[in-house]
Structures are given as structure tokens and as C-alpha cells.
PDB file of N, CA and C in Angstrom:
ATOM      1  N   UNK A   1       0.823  -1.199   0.000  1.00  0.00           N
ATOM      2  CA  UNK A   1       0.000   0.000   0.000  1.00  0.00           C
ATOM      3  C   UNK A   1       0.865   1.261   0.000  1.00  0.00           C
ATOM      4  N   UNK A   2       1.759   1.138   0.436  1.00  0.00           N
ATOM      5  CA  UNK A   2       2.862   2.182   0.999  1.00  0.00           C
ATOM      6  C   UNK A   2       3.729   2.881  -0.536  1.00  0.00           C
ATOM      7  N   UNK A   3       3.780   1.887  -1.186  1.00  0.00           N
ATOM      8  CA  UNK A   3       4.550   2.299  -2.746  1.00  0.00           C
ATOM      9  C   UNK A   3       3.263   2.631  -3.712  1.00  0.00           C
ATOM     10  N   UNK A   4       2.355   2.431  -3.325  1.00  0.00           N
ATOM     11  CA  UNK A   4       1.982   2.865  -4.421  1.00  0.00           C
ATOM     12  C   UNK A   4       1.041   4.255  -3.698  1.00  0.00           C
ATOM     13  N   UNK A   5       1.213   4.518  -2.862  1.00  0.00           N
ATOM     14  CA  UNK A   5       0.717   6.175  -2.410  1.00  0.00           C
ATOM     15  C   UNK A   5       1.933   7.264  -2.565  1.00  0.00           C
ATOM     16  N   UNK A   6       3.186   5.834  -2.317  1.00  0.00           N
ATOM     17  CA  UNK A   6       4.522   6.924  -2.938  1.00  0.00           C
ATOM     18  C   UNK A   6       4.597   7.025  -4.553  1.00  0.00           C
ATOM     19  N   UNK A   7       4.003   6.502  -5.339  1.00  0.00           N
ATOM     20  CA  UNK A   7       4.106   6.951  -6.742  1.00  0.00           C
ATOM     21  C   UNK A   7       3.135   7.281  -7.256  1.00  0.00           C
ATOM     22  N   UNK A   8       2.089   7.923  -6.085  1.00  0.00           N
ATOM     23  CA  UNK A   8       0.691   8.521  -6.483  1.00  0.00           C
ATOM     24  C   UNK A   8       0.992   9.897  -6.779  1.00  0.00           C
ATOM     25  N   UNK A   9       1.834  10.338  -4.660  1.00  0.00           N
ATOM     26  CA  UNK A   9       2.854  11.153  -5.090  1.00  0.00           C
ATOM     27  C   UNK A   9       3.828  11.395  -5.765  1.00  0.00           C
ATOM     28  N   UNK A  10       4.465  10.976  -6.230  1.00  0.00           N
ATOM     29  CA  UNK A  10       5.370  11.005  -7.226  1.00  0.00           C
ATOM     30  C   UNK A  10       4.763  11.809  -8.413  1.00  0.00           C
ATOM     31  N   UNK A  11       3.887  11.068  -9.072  1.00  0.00           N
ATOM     32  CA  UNK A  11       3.277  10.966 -10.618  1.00  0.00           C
ATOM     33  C   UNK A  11       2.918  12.843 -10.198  1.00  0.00           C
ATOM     34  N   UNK A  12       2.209  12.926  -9.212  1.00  0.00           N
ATOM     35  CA  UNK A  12       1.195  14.312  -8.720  1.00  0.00           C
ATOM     36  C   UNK A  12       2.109  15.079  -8.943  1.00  0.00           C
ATOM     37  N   UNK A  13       3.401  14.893  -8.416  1.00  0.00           N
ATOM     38  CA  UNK A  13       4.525  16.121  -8.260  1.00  0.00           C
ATOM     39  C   UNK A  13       5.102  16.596  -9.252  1.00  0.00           C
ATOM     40  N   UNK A  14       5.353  15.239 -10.449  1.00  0.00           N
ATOM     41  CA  UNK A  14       5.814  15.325 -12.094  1.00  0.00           C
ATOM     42  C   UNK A  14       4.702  16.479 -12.395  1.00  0.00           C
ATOM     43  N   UNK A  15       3.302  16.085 -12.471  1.00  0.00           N
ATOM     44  CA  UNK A  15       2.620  16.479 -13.367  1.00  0.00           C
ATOM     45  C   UNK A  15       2.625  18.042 -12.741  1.00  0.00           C
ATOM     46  N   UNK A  16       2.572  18.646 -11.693  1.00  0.00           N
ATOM     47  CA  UNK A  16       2.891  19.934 -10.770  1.00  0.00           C
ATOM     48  C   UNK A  16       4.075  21.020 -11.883  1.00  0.00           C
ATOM     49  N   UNK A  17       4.980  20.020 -11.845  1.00  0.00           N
ATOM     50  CA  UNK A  17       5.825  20.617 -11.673  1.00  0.00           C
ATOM     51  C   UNK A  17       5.939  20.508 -13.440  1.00  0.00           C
ATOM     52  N   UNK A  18       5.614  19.894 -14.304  1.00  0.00           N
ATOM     53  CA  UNK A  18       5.190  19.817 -15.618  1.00  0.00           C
ATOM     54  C   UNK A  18       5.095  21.045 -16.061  1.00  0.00           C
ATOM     55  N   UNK A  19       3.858  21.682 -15.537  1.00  0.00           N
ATOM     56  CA  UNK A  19       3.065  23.191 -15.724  1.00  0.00           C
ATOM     57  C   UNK A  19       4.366  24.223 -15.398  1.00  0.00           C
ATOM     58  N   UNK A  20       5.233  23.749 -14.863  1.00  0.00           N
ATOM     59  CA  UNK A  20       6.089  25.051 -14.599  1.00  0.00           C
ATOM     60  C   UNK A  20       7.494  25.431 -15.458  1.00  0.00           C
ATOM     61  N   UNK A  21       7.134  24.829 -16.739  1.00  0.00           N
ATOM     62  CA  UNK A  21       7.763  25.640 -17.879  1.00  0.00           C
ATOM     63  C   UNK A  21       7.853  26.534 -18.517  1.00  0.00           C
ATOM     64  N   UNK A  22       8.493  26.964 -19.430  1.00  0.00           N
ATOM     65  CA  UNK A  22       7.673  27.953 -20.155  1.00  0.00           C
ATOM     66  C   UNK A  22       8.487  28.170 -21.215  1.00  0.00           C
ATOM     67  N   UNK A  23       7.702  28.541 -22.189  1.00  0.00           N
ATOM     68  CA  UNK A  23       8.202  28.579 -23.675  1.00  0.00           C
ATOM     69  C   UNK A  23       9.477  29.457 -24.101  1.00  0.00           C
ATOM     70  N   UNK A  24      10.387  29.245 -24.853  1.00  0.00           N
ATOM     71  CA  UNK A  24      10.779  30.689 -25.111  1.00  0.00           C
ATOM     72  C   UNK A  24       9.758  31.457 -25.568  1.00  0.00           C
ATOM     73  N   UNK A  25      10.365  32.725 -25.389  1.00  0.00           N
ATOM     74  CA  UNK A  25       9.806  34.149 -26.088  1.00  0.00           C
ATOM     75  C   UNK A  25      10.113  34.876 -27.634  1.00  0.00           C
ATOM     76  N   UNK A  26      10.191  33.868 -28.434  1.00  0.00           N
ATOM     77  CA  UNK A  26      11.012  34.707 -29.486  1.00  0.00           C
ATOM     78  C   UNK A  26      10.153  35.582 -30.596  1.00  0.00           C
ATOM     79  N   UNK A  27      10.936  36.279 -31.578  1.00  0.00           N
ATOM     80  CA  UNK A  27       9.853  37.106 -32.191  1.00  0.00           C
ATOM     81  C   UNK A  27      10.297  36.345 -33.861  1.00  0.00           C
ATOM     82  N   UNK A  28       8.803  35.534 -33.723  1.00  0.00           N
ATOM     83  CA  UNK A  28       9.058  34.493 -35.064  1.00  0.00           C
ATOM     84  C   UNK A  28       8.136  35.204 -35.957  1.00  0.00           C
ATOM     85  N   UNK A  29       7.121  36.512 -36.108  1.00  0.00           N
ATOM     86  CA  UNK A  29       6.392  37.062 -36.711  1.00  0.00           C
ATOM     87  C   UNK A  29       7.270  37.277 -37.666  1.00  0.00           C
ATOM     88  N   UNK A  30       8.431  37.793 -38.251  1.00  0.00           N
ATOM     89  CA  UNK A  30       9.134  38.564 -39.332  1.00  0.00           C
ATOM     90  C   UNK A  30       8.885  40.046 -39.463  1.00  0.00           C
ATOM     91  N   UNK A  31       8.536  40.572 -38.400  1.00  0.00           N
ATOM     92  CA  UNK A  31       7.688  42.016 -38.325  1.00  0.00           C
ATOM     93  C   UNK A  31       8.808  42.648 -37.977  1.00  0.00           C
ATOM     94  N   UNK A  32       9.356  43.895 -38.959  1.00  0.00           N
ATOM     95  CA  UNK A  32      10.736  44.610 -38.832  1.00  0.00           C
ATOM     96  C   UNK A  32      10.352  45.884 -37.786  1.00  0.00           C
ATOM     97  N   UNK A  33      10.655  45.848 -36.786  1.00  0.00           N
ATOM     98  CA  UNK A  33      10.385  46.776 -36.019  1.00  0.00           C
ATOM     99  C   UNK A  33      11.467  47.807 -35.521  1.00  0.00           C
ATOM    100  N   UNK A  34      12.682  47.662 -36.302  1.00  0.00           N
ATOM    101  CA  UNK A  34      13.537  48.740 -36.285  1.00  0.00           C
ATOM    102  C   UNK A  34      13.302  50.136 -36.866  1.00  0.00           C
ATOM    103  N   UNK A  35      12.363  50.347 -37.627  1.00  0.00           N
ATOM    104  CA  UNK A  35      11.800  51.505 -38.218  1.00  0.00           C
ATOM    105  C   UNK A  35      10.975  52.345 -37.690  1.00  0.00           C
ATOM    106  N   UNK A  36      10.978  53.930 -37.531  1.00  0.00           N
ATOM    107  CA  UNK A  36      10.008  54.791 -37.386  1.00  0.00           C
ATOM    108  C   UNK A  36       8.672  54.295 -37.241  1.00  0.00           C
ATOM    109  N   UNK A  37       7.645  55.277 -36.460  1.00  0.00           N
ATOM    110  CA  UNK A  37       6.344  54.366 -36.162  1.00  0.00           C
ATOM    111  C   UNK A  37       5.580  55.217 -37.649  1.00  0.00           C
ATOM    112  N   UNK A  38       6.707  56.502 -37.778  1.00  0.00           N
ATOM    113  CA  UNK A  38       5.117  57.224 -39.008  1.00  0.00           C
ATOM    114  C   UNK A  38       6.000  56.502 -40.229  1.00  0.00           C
ATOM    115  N   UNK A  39       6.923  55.467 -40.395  1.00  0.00           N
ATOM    116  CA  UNK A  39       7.222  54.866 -41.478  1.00  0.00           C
ATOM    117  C   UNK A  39       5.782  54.305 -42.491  1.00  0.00           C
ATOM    118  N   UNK A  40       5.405  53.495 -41.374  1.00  0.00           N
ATOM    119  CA  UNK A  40       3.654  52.702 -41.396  1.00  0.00           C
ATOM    120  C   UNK A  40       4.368  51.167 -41.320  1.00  0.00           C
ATOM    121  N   UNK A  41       3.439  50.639 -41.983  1.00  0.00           N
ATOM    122  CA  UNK A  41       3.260  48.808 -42.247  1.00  0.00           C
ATOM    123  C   UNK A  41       3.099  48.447 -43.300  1.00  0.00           C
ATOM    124  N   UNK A  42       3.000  49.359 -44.500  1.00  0.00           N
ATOM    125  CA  UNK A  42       2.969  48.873 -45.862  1.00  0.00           C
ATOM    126  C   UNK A  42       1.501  48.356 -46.685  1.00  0.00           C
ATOM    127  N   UNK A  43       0.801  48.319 -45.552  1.00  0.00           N
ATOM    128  CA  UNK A  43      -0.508  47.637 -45.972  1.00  0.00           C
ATOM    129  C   UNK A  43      -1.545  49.267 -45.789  1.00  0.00           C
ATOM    130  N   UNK A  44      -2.720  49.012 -46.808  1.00  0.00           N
ATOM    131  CA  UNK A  44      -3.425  50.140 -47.025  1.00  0.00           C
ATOM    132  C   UNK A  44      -4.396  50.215 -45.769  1.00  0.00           C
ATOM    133  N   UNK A  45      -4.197  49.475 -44.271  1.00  0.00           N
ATOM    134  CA  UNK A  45      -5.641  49.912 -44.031  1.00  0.00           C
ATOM    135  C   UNK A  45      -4.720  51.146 -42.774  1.00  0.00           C
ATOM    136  N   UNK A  46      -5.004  51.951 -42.809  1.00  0.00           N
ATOM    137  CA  UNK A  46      -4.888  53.014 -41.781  1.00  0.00           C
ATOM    138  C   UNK A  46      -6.181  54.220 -41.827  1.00  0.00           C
ATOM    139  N   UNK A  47      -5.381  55.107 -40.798  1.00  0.00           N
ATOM    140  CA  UNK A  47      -6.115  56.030 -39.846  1.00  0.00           C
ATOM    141  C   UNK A  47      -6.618  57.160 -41.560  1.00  0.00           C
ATOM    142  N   UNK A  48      -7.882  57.827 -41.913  1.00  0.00           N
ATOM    143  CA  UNK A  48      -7.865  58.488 -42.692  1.00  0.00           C
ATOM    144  C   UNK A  48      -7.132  59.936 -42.119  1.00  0.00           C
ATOM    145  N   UNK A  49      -6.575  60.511 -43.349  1.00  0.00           N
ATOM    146  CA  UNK A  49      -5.974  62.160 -42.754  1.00  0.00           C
ATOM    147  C   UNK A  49      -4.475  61.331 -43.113  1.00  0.00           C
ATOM    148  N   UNK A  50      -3.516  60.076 -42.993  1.00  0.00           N
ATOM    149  CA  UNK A  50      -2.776  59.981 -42.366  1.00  0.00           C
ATOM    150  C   UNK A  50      -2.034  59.333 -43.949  1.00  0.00           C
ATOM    151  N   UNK A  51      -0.947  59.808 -44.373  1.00  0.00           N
ATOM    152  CA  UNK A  51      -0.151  59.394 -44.983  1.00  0.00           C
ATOM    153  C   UNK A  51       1.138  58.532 -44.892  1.00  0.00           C
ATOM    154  N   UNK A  52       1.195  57.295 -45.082  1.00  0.00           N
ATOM    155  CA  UNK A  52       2.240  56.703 -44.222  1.00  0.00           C
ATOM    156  C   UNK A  52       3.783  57.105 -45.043  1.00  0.00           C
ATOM    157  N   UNK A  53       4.741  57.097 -44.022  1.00  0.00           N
ATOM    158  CA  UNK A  53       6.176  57.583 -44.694  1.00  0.00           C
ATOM    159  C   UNK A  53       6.254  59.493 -44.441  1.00  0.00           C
ATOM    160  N   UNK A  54       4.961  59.833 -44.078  1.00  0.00           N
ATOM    161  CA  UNK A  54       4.958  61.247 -43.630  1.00  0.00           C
ATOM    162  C   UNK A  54       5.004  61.812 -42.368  1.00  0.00           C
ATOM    163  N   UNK A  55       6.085  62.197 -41.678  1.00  0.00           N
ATOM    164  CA  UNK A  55       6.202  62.263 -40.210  1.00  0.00           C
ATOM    165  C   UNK A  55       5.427  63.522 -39.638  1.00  0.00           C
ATOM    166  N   UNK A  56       4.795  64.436 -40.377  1.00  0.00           N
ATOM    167  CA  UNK A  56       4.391  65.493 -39.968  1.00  0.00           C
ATOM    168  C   UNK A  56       2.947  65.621 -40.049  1.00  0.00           C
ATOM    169  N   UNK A  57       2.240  64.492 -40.977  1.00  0.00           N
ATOM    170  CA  UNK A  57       1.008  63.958 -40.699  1.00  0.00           C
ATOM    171  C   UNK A  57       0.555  62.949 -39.808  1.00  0.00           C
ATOM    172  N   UNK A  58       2.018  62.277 -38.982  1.00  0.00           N
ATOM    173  CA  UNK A  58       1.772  60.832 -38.049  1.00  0.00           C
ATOM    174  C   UNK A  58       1.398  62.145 -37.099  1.00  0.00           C
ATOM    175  N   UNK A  59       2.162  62.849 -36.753  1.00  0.00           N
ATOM    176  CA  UNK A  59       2.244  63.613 -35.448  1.00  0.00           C
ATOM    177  C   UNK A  59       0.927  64.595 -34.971  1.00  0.00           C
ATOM    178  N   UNK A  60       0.100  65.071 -36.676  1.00  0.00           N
ATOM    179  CA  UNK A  60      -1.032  65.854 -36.458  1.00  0.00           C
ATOM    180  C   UNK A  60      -2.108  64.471 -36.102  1.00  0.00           C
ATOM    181  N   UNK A  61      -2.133  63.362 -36.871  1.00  0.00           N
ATOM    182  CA  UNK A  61      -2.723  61.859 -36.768  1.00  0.00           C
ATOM    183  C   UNK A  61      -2.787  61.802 -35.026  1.00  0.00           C
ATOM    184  N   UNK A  62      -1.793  61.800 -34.278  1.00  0.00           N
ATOM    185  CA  UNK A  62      -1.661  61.531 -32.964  1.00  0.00           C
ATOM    186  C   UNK A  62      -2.270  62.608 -32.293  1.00  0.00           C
ATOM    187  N   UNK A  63      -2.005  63.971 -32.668  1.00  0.00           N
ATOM    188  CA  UNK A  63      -2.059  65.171 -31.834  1.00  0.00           C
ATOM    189  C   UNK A  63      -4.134  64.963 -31.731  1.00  0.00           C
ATOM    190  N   UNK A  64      -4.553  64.637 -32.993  1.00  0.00           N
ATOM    191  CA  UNK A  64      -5.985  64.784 -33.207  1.00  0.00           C
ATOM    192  C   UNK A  64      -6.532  63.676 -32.725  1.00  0.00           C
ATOM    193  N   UNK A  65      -5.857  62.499 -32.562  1.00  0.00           N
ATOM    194  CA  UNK A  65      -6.793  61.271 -31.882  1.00  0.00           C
ATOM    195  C   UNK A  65      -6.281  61.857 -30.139  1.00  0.00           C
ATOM    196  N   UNK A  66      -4.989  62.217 -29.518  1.00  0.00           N
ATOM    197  CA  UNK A  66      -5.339  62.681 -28.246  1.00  0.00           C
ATOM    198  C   UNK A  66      -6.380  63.710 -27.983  1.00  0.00           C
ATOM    199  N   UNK A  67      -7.006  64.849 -29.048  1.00  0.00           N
ATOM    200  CA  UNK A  67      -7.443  65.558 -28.299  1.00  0.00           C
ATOM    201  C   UNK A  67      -9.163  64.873 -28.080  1.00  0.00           C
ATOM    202  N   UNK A  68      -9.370  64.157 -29.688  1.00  0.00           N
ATOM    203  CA  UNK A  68     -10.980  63.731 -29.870  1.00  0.00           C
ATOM    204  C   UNK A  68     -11.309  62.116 -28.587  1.00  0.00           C
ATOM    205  N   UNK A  69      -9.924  61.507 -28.750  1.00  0.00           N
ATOM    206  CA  UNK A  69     -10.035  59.831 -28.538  1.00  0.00           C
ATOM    207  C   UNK A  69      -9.872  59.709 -26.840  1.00  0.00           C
ATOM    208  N   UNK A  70      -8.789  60.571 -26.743  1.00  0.00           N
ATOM    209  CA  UNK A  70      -8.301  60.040 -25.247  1.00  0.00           C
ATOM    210  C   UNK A  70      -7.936  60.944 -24.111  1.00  0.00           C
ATOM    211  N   UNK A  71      -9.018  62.012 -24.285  1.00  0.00           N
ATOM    212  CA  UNK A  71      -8.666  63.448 -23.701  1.00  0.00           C
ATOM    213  C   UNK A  71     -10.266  62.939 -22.941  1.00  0.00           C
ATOM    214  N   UNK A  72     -10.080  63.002 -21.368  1.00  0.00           N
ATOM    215  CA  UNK A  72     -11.083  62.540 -20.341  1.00  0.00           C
ATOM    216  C   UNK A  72     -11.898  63.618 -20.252  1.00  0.00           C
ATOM    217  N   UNK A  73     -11.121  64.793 -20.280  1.00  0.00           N
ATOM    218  CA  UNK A  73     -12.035  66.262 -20.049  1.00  0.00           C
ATOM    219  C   UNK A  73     -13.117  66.588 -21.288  1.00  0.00           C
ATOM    220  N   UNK A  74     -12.846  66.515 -22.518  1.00  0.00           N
ATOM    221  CA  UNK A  74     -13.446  66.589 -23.285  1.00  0.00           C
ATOM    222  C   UNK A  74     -14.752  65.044 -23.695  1.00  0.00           C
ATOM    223  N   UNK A  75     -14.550  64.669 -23.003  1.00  0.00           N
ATOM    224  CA  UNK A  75     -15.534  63.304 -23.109  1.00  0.00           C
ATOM    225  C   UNK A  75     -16.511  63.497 -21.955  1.00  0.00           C
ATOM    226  N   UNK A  76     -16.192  63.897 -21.209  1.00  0.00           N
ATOM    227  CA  UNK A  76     -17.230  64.094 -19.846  1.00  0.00           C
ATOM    228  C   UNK A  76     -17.944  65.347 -20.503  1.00  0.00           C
ATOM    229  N   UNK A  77     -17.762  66.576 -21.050  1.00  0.00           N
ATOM    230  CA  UNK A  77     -18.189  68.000 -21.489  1.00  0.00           C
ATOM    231  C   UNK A  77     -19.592  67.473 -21.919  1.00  0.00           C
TER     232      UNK A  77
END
């Protein structure tokens, strides 16, 4: 009776301690993220107003979604 409550525990402690791996983290997307953010992504769906590769339209793009999108004072008004 005695061995096999010790490899009840046993098996319990494997499977415990199983869960406590963990994957690497690597970045397998191919997504070049060394570049400018107003560079863009190459793909047509973006923000309208916003020209990608134009840094002086990313910045009005940003300036106008903080004041309409994420400005608390103006959402409570």
C-alpha cells in the first residue's frame, strides 16, 4: 500500500511541476520593427488624414486622436 501512495505522489509532483515551464519568447512574426512608427506597415488599411512615410502627418494623426479619442475632459463635457 505504501509504494503505491509513494508513486501517487510522485506521478502528482511530475505532473505539478510539468506546468512550470515555459516557452521561449522569441519574435518568429518577421515584423521589422527597427523603423520609425510614421514609417507605417505597408498595408493600405490606416487612420484616414494619415499618410504613411509622412512624419508630420503621423504627429497631427496623434495630436488629433489625443485631443478627440483620449482626452477625459473633453468626453465628460
Amino acid at each position: 500500500m505504501k509504494p503505491r501512495i509513494t508513486i501517487i505522489f510522485l506521478a502528482a509532483g511530475l505532473a505539478a511541476l510539468a506546468g512550470c515551464t515555459e516557452k521561449p519568447q522569441t519574435l518568429e512574426s518577421g515584423v521589422k520593427v527597427d523603423s520609425a512608427a510614421f514609417q507605417g506597415t505597408g498595408y493600405p488599411f490606416a487612420a484616414a488624414g494619415w499618410k504613411q512615410g509622412e512624419k508630420a502627418s503621423w504627429e497631427q494623426q496623434l495630436k488629433t486622436r489625443t485631443v478627440n479619442g483620449q482626452n477625459e475632459y473633453t468626453k465628460v463635457r
